[in-house]
Protein backbone atom coordinates (compact mmCIF):
# COMPACT_ATOMS: atom_id res chain seq x y z
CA UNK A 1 0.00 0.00 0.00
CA UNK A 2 1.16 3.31 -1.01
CA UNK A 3 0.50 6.20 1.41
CA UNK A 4 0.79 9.50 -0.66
CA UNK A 5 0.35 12.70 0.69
CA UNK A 6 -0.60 14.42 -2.01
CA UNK A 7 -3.67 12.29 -2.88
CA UNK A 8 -7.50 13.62 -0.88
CA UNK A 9 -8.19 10.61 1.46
CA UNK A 10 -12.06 10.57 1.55
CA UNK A 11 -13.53 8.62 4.48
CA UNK A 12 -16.64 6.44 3.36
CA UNK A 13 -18.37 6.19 6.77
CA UNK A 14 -16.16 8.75 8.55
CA UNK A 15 -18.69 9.08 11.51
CA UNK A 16 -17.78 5.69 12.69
CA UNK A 17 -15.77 5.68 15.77
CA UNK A 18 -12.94 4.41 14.05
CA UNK A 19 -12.96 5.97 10.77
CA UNK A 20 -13.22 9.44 12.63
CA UNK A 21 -10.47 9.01 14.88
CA UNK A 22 -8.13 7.83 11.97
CA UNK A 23 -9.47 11.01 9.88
CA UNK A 24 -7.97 12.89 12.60
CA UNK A 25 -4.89 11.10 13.03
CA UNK A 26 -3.93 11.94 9.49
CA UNK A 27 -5.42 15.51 9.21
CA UNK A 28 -3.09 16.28 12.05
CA UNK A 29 0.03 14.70 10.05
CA UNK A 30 -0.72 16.91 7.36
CA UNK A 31 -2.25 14.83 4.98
CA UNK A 32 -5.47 15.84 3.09
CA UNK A 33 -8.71 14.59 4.56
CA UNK A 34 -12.20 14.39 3.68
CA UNK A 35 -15.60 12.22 4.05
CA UNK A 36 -18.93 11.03 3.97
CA UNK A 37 -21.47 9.72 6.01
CA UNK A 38 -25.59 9.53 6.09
CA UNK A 39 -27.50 12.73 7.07
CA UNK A 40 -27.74 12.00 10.65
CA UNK A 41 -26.15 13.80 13.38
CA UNK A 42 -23.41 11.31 15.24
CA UNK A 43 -21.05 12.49 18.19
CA UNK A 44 -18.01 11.49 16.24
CA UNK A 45 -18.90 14.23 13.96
CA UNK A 46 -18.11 17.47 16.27
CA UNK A 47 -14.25 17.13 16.65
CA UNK A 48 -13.82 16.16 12.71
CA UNK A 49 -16.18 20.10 12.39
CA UNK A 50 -13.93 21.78 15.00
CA UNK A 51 -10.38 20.90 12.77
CA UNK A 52 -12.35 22.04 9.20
CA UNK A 53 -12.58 17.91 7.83
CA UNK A 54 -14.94 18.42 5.37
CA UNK A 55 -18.13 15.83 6.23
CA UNK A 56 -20.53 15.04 3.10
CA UNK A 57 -23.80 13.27 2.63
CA UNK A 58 -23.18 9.85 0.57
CA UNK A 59 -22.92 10.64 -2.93
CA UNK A 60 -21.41 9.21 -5.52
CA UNK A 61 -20.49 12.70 -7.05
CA UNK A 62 -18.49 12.62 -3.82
CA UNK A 63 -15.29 10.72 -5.96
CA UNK A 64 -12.77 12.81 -7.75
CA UNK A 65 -9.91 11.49 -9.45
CA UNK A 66 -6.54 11.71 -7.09
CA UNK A 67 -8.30 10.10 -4.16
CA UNK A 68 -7.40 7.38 -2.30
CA UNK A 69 -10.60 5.85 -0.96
CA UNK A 70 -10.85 4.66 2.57
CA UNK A 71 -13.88 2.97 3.29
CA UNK A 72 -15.44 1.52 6.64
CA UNK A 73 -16.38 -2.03 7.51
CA UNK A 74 -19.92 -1.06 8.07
CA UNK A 75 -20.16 -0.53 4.28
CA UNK A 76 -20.29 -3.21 1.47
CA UNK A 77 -18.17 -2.98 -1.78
CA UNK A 78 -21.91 -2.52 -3.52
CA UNK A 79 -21.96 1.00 -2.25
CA UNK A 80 -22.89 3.81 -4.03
CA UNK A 81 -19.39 5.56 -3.19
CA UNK A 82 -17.43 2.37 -3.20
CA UNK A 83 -18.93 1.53 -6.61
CA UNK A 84 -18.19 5.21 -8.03
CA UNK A 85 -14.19 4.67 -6.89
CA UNK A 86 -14.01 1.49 -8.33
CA UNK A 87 -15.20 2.81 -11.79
CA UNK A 88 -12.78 5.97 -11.96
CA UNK A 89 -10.09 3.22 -10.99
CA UNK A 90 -9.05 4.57 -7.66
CA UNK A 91 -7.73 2.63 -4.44
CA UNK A 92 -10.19 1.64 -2.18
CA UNK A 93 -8.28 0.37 0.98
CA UNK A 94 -10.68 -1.15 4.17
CA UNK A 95 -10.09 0.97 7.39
CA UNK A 96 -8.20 -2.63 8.78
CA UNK A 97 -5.64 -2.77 6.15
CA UNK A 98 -4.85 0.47 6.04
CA UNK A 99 -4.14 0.45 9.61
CA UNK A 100 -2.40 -1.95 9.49
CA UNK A 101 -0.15 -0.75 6.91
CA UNK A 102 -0.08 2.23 8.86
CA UNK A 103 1.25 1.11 12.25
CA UNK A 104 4.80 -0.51 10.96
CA UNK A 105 6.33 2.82 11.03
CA UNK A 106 5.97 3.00 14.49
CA UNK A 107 6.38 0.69 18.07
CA UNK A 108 2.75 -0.23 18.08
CA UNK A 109 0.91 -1.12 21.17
CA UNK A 110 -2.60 -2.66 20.10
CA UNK A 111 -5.92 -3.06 22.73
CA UNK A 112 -7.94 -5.60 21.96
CA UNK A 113 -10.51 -7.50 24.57
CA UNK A 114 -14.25 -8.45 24.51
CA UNK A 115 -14.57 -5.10 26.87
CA UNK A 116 -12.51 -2.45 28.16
CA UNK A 117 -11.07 -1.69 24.75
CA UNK A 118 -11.68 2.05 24.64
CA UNK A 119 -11.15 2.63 28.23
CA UNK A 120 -7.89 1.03 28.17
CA UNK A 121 -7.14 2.65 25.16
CA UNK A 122 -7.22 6.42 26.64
CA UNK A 123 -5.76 5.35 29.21
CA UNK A 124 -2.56 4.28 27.78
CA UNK A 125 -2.48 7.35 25.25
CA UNK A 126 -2.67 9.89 27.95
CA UNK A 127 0.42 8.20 29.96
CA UNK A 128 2.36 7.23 27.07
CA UNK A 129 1.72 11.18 25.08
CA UNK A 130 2.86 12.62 28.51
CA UNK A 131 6.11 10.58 28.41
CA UNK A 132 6.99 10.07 24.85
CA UNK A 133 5.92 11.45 21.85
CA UNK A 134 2.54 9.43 20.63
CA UNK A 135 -0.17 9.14 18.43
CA UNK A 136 -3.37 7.22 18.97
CA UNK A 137 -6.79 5.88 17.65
CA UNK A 138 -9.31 5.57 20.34
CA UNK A 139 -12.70 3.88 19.75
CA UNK A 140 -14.95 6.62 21.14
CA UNK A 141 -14.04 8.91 17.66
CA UNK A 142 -11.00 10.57 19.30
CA UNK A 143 -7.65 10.82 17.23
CA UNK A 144 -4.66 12.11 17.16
CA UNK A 145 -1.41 12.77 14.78
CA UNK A 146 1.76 13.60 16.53
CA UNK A 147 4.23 15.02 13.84
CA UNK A 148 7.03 13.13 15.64
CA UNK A 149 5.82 9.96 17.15
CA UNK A 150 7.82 6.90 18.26
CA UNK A 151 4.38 5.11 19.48
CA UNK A 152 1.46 4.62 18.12
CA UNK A 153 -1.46 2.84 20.57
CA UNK A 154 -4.65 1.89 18.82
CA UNK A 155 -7.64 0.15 19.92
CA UNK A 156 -8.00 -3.36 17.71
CA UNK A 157 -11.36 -4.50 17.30
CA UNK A 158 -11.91 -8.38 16.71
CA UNK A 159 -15.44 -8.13 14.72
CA UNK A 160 -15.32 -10.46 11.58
CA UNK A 161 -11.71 -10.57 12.93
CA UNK A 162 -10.80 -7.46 11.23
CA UNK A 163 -7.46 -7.28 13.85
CA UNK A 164 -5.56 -10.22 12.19
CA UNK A 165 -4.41 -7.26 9.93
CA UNK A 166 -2.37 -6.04 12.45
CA UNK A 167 1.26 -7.23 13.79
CA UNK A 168 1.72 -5.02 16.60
CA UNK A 169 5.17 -4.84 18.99
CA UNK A 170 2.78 -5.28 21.52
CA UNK A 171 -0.58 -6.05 22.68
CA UNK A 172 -2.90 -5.69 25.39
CA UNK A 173 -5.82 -8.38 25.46
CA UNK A 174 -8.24 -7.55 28.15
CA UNK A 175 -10.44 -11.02 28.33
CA UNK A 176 -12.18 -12.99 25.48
CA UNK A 177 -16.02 -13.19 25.92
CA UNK A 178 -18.65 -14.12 23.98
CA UNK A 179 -20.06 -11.18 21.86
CA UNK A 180 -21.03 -10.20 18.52
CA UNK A 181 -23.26 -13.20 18.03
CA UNK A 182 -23.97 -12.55 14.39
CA UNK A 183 -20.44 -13.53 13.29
CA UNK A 184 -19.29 -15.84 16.13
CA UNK A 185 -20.29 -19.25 16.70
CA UNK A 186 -19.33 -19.87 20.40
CA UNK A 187 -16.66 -18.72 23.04
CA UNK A 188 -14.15 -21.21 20.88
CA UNK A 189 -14.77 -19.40 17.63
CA UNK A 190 -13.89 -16.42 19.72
CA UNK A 191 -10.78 -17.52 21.56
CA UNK A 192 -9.60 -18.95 18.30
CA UNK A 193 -9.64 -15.45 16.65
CA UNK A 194 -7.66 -13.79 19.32
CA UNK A 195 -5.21 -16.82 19.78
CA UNK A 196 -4.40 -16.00 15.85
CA UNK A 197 -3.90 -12.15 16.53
CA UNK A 198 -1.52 -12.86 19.52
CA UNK A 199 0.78 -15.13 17.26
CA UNK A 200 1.01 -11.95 15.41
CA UNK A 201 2.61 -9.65 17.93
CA UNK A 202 6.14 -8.87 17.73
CA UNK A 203 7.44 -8.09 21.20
CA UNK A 204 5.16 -8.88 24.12
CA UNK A 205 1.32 -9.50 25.03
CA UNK A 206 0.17 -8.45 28.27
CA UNK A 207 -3.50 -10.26 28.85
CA UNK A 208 -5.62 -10.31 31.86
CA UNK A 209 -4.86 -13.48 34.29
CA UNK A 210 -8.21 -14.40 35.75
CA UNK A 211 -9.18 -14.90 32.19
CA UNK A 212 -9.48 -18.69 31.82
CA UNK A 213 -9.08 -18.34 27.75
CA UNK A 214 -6.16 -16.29 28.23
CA UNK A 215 -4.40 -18.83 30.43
CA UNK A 216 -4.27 -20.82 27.02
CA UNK A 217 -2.39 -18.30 24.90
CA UNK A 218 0.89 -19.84 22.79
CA UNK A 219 2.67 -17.51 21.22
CA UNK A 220 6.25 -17.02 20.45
CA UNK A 221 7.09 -13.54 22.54
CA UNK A 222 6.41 -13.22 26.02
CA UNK A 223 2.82 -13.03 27.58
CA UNK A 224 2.91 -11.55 30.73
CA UNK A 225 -0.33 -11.83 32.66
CA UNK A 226 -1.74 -9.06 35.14
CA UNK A 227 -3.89 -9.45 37.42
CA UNK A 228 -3.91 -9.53 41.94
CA UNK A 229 -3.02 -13.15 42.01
CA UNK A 230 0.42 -15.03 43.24
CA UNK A 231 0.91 -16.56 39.62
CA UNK A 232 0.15 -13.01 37.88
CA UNK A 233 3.70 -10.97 36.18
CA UNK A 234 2.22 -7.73 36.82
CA UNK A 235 0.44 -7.49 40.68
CA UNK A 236 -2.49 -5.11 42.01
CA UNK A 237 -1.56 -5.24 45.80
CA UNK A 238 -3.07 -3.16 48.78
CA UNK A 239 -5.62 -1.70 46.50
CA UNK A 240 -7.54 1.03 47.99
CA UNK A 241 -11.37 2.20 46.27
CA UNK A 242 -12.79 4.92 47.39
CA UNK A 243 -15.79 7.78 46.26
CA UNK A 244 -12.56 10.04 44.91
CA UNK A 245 -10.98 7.02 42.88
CA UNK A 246 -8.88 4.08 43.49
CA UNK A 247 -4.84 3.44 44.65
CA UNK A 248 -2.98 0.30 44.65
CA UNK A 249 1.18 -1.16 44.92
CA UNK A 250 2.30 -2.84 41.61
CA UNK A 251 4.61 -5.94 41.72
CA UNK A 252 6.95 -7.55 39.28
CA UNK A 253 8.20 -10.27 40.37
CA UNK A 254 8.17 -9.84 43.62
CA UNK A 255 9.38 -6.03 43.53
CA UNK A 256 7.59 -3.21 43.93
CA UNK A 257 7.94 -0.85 41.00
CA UNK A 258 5.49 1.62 42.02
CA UNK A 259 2.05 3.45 43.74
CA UNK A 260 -0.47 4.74 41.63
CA UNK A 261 -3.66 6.59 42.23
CA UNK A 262 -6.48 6.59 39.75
CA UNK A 263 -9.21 8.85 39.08
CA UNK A 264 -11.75 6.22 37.57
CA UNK A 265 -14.21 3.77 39.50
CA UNK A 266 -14.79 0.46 39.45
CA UNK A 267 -12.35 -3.17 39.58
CA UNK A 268 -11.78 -2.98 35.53
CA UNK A 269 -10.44 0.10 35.36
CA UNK A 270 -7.58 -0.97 37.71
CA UNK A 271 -7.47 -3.62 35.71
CA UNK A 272 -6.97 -1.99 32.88
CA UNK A 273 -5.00 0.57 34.55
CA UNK A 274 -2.29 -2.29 35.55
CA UNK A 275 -2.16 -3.15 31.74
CA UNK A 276 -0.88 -0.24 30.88
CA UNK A 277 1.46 -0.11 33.68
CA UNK A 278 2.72 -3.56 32.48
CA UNK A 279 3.57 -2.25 28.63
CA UNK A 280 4.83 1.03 30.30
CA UNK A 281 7.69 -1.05 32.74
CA UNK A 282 8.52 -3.36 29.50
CA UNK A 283 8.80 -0.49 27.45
CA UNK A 284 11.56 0.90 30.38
CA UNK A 285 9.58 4.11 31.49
CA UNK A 286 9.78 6.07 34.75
CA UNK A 287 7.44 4.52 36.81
CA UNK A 288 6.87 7.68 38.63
CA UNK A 289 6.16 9.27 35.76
CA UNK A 290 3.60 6.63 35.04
CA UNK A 291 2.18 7.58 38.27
CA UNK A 292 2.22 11.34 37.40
CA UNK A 293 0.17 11.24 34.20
CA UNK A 294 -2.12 8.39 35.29
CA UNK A 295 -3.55 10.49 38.20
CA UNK A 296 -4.42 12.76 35.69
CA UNK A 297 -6.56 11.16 33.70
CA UNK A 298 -9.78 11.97 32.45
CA UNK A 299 -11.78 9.55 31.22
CA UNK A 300 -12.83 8.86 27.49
CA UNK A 301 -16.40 9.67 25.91
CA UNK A 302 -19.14 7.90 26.91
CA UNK A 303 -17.46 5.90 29.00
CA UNK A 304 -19.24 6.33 32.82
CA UNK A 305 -19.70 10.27 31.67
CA UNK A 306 -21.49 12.36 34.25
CA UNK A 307 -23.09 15.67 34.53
CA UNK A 308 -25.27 16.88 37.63
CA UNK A 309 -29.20 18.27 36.62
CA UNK A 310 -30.64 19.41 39.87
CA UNK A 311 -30.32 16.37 42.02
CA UNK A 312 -29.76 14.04 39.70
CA UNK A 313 -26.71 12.27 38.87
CA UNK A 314 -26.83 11.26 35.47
CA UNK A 315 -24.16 8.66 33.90
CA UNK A 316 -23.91 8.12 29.66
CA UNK A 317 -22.32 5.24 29.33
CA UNK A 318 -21.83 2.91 25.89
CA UNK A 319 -22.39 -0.63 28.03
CA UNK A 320 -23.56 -3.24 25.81
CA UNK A 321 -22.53 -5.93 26.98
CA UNK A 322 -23.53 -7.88 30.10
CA UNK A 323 -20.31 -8.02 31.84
CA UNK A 324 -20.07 -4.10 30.21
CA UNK A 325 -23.05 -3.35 32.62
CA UNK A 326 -21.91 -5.50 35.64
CA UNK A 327 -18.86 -3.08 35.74
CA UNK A 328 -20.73 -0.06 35.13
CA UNK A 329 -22.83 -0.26 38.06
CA UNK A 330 -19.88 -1.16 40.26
CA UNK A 331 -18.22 1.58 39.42
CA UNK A 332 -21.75 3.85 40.40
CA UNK A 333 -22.02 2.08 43.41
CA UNK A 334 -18.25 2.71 44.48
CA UNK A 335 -18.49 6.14 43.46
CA UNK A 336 -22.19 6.75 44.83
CA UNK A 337 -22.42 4.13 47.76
CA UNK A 338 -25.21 6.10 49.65
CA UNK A 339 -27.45 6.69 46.50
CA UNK A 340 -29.91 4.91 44.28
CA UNK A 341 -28.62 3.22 41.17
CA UNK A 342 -30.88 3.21 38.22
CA UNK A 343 -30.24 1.94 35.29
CA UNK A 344 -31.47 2.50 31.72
CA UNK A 345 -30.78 0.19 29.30
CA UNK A 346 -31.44 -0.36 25.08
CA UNK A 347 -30.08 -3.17 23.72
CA UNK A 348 -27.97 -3.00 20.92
CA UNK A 349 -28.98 -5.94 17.96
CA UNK A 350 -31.48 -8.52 18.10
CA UNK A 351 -28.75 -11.38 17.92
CA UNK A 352 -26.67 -10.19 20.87
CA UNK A 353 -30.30 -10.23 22.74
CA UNK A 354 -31.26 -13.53 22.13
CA UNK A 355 -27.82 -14.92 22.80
CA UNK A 356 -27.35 -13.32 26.40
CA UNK A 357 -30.82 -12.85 27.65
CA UNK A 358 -29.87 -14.17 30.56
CA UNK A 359 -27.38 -12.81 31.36
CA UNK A 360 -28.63 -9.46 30.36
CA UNK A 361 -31.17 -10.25 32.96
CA UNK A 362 -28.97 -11.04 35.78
CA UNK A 363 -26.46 -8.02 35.39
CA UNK A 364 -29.36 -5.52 35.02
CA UNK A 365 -30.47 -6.91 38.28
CA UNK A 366 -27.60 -5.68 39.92
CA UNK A 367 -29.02 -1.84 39.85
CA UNK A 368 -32.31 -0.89 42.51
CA UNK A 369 -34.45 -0.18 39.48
CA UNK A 370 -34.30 -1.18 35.86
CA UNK A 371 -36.42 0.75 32.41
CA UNK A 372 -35.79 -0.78 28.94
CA UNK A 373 -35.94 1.29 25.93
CA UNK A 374 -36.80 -0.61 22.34
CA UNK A 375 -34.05 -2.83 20.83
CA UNK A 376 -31.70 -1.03 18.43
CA UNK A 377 -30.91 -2.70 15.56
CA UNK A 378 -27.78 -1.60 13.02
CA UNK A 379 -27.08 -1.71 9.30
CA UNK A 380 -26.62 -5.57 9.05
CA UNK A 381 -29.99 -6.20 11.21
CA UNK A 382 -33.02 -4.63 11.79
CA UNK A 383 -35.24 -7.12 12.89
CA UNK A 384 -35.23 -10.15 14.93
CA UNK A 385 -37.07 -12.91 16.62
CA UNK A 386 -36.83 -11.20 20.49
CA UNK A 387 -39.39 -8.01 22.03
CA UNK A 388 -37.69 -6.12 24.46
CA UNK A 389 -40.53 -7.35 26.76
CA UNK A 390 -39.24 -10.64 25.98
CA UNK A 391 -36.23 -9.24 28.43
CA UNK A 392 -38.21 -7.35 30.81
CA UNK A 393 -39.91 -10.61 31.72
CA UNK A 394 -36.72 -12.18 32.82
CA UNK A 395 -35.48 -8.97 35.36
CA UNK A 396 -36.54 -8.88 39.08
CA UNK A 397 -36.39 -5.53 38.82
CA UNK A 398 -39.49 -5.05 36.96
CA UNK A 399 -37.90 -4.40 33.68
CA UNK A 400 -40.56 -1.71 32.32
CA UNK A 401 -40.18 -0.39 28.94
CA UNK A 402 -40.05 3.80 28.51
CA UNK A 403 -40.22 5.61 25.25
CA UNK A 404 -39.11 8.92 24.10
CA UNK A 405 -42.49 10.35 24.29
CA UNK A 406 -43.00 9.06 27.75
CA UNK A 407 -40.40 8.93 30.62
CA UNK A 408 -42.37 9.90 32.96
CA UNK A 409 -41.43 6.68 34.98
CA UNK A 410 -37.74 8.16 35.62
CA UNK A 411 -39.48 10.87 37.12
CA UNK A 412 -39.64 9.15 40.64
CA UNK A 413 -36.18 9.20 41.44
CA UNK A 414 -34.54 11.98 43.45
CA UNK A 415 -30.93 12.15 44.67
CA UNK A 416 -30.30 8.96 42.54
CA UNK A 417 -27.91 7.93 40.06
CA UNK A 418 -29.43 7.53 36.69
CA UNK A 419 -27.47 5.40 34.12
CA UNK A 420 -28.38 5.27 30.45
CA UNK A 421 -26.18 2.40 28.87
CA UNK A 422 -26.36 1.16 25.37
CA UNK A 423 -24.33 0.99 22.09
CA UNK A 424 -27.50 2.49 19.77
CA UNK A 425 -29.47 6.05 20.45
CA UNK A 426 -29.95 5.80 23.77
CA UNK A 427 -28.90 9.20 24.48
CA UNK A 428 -32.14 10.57 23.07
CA UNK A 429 -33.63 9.06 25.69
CA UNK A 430 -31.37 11.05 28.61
CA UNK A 431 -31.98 14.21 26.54
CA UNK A 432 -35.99 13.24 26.87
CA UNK A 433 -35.78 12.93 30.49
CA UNK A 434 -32.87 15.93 31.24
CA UNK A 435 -35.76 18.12 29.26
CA UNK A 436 -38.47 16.82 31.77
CA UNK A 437 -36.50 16.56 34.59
CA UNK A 438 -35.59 20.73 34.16
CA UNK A 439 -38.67 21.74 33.99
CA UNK A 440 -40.25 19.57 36.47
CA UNK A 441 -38.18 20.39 39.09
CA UNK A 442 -38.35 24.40 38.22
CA UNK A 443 -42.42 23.73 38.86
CA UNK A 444 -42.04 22.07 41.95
CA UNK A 445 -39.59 25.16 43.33
């Protein structure tokens, strides 16, 4: 693959997470950037605005000769863009291979995992960009080009196994679960897909120890397992969670190489906080450094995002996932310990449904009071044989269903903590009920 800057790179599907943040990447490296999406607004879309990337509506009047076409996974080679390229003879390169083309020039670190991929991922570019120059792709749209980067950490997704493009120096493998039902046939189909991307890395992988799958990793480099157990490389010791954050001793073999305070809530994001802390000590950083940018932190988007409206604590969070949603609501209840914890909930496709509806069930349970919004679908499905009743009917919690036109249920709570989680559009149902919840509570004073 031939990466020439002075060839337009237009971005079919540039408001996917992905595509967006790589649009950014190479806008900031100076190379020419453009793209096109559907008509629809998409959160991805304001930092891509704020830098001047040009974002069109699909058209195949879009494609002008001395373009090298970039196109997301979401979209098939039958599309109207796609098709357009093809005809005026121009490269079309998937986002995958051109990443993965991409990385070599660099020491790549890649995050992959079932969950904690994103979290993880902004985790590690914020220490590593405060250390050592860095650029980064991280699945909630954010990107970034440093002009001079050594590293280059990128979140690698395993859907259709799209990350066997990528031979990274190292990787960071959070725990194999079962997910994306449509493609996968069972936990082994899984496993079996990130057993093949490990044998890719170059240097190291660093992979979560309690994971069972994990244990069974073969590779040729190193895998060094983290974790708070005796037969974990990288140790969590005297760990200390509080409503400001969490603090915890690391051990390598047997020696302590550090303290660290972090700003985030709940047991995965130490977790995924030791990860990092792992690549950082192989890579032969400061570990006090480490410490210094880790405690400043942030967060990524829509990752356990909060604002306050009147007495409400309101968390955004992308949970799709039932383990996703187990950790979200022990991260509210470490941070909140004294409030309610309510959780809203829209399931993202039909096939992940069926295939966890248990399981759905039983995490949900875990907050005082559950409301289900409709089943999103996506561009592969749109219907399927499962109501979201169908999942209401299995949660203790009641389970009732809320639409955009009528929240008033949420309107009980005061002083709570009130958690929409989903993959789809469930923010339009927290802007419903922030738009109720304002004026109701202006009435009442």
């Amino acid at each position: 693959m031939n990466i020439d800057r002075d060839k337009l790179y237009h971005f079919v599907g540039i408001k996917g997470s992905g595509m967006s943040s790589l649009a950014l990447l190479l806008h900031q490296k100076g190379y020419k950037v453009q793209g096109s999406d559907v008509d629809k607004y998409f959160f991805t879309q304001r930092d891509l605005e704020k830098v001047g990337i040009p974002v069109l509506t699909f058209s195949p009047d879009n494609i002008t000769d001395n373009m090298i076409i970039i196109a997301g996974n979401a979209f098939p080679d039958t599309h109207e863009e796609i098709q357009e390229a093809l005809k005026k003879g121009l490269q079309v390169i998937r986002y995958h291979k051109f990443l993965g083309e991409f990385i070599k020039r660099f020491t790549s670190v890649a995050i992959t995992g079932s969950h904690g991929k994103t979290s993880t991922t902004g985790l590690i570019s914020h220490v590593f960009s405060g250390i050592a120059p860095t650029s980064y792709l991280i699945g909630d749209g954010t990107g970034h080009g440093q002009p001079d980067s050594h590293f280059f950490t990128f979140e690698a997704c395993e859907y259709r196994r799209h990350f066997l493009s990528y031979a990274p120096d190292y990787a960071i493998i959070t725990n194999v679960d079962f997910d994306h039902p449509d493609y996968y046939r069972s936990i082994d189909d899984v496993f079996d897909a990130f057993q093949t991307f490990a044998s890719q890395v170059q240097k190291a992988v660093v992979a979560y120890g309690d994971d069972a799958y994990l244990r069974k990793l073969k590779t040729e480099v190193p895998v060094y397992y983290y974790g708070v157990n005796e037969n974990d490389d990288f140790q969590a010791q005297n760990i200390s969670r509080s409503t400001s954050g969490s603090e915890f001793d690391v051990y390598h073999n047997g020696q302590k190489i550090g303290h660290f305070q972090l700003p985030s809530f709940g047991f995965h994001n130490i977790m995924n906080a030791l990860s990092v802390i792992a690549i950082s000590y192989l890579e032969g950083f400061d570990m006090e450094k480490v410490a210094e940018e880790m405690v400043t932190f942030s967060g990524v988007k829509r990752r356990f995002s909060e604002k306050i409206v009147n007495d409400m604590v309101i968390v955004d969070d992308y949970a799709h996932h039932p383990a996703e949603i187990k950790a979200t609501i022990d991260a509210a209840r470490q941070k909140y310990p004294d409030k309610e914890i309510i959780a809203v909930f829209q399931p993202h496709t039909f096939t992940r449904t069926v295939a966890l509806l248990d399981d759905f069930a039983a995490s949900l349970d875990l907050a005082d009071a559950v409301y289900l919004c409709d089943i999103f679908g996506s561009a592969r499905e749109d219907s399927g044989g499962i109501k979201i009743e169908d999942l209401g009917d299995k949660i203790t919690k009641k389970g009732d269903v809320i639409t955009v036109e009528n929240i008033a249920p949420l309107m009980d709570y005061h002083d709570a903590v009130m958690i929409f989680m989903g993959a789809g559009d469930v923010q339009k149902f927290e802007v419903a009920y922030e738009k109720v919840l304002g004026q109701t509570r202006k009435n009442i004073m």
